[in-house]
Protein backbone atom coordinates (compact mmCIF):
# COMPACT_ATOMS: atom_id res chain seq x y z
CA UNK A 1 0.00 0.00 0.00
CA UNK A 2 1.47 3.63 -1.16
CA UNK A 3 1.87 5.92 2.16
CA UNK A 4 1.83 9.01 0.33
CA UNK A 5 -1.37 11.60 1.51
CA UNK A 6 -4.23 11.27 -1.31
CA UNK A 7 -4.13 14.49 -3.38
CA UNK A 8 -3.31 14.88 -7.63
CA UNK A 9 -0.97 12.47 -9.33
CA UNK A 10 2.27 13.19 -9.51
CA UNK A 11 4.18 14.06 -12.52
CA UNK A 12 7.88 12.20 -12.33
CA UNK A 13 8.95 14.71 -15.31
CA UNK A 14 9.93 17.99 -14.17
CA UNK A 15 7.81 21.13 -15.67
CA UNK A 16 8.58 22.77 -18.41
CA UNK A 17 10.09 26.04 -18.39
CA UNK A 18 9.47 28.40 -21.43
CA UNK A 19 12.98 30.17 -22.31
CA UNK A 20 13.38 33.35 -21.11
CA UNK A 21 11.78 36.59 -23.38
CA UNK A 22 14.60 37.57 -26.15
CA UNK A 23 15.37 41.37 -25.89
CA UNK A 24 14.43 43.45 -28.76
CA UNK A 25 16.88 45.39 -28.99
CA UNK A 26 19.57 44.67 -31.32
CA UNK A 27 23.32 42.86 -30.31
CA UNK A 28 26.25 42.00 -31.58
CA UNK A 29 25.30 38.95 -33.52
CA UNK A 30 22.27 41.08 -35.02
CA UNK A 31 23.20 42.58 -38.34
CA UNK A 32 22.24 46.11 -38.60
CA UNK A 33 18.96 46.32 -40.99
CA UNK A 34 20.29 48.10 -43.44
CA UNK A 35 22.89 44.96 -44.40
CA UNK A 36 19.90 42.74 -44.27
CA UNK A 37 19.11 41.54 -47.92
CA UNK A 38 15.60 41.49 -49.31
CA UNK A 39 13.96 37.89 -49.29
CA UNK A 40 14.78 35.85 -52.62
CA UNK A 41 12.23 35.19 -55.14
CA UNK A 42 13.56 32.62 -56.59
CA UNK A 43 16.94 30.49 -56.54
CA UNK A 44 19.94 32.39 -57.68
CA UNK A 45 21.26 31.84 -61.40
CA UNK A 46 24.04 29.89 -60.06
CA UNK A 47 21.51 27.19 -58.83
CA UNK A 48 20.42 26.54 -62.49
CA UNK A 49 22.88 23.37 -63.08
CA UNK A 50 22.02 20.36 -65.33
CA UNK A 51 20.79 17.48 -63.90
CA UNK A 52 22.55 14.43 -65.22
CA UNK A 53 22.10 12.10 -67.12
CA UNK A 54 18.27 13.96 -68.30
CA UNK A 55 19.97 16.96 -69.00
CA UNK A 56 17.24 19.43 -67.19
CA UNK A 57 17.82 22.56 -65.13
CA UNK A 58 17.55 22.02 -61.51
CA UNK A 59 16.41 24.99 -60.81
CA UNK A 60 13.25 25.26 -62.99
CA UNK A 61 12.66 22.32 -64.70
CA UNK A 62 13.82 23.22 -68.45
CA UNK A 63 16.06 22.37 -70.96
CA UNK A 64 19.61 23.03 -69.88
CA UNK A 65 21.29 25.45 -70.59
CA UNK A 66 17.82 27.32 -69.85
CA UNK A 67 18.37 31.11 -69.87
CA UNK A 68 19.18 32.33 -66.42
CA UNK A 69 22.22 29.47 -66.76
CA UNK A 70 23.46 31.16 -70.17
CA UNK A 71 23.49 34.79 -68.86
CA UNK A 72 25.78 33.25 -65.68
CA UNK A 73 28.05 31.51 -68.54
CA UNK A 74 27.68 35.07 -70.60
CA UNK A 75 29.04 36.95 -67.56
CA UNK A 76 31.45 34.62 -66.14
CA UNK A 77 33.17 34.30 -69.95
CA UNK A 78 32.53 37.74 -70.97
CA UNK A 79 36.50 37.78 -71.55
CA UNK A 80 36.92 34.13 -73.20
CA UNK A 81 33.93 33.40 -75.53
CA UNK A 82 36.19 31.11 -77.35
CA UNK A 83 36.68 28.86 -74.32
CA UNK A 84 33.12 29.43 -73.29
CA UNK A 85 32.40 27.58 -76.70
CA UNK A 86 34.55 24.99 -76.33
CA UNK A 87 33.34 24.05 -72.95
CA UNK A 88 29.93 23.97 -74.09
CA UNK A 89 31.09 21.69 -76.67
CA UNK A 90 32.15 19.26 -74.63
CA UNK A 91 29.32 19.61 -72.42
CA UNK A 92 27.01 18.75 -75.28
CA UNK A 93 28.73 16.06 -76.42
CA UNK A 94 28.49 14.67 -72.73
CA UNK A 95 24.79 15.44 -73.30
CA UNK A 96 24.34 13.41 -76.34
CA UNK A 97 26.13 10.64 -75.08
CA UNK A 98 24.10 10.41 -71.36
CA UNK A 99 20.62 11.41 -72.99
CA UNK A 100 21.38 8.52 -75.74
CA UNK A 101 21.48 6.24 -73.41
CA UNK A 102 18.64 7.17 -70.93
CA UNK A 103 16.38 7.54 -73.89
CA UNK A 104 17.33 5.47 -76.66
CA UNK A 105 14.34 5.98 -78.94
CA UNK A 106 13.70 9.35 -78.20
CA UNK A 107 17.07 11.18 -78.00
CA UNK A 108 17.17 14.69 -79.20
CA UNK A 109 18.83 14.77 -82.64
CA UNK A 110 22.42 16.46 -82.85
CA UNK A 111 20.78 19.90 -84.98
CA UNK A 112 18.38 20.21 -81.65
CA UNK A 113 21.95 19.59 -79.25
CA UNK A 114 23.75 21.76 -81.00
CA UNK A 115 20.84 24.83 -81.35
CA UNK A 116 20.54 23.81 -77.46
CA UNK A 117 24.17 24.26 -76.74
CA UNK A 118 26.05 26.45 -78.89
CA UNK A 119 23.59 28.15 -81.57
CA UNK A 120 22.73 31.00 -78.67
CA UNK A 121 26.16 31.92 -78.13
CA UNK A 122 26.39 34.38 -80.90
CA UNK A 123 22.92 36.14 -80.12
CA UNK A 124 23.90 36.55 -76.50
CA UNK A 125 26.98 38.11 -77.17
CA UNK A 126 25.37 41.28 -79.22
């Protein structure tokens, strides 16, 4: 028989203590407001990477290189189109080779690769 007086039933976990108020006002590990950036709307350009071997942008779903990834490519080989090209040479030949053998029957021929790949590269440059 239990000796203890009746009376509620006892809890064996201690309460739980809410954590104390936070103090509005600003401190060291608060960033002044004015260095605060603006909320993103959407991911940044360098998020728009192909995703291998179906050759869509991860970002948004299109074909890759969609346009927000060939403005980054644009700006970061504004001073070496030639290498630019050649890179996205070997990218599409990557491309053709991966997508050929995910989709056998339905491949994209090597006009729509190249268009896809290269044939904006002189229109982005004017």
């Amino acid at each position: 028989m239990d000796d203890r007086p009746p009376g509620p039933a006892r809890n064996p976990l201690p309460a739980r203590e809410d954590p104390p108020a936070r103090d509005p006002r600003p401190t060291r590990e608060d960033p002044p407001a004015r260095n605060r950036l603006p909320p993103r709307e959407g991911p940044p350009a360098r998020d728009h990477l192909p995703a291998r071997p179906i050759w869509l942008c991860r970002a948004c779903g299109g074909p890759w290189p969609c346009s927000p990834a060939r403005r980054r490519l644009l700006h970061e080989y504004a001073d070496a189109p030639v290498t630019l090209a050649v890179y996205l040479a070997g990218l599409m030949l990557e491309a053709d080779e991966q997508l050929n053998r995910a989709y056998p029957y339905t491949t994209p021929s090597p006009e729509a690769l190249h268009r896809r790949f290269l044939g904006w590269l002189r229109e982005g440059r004017r």
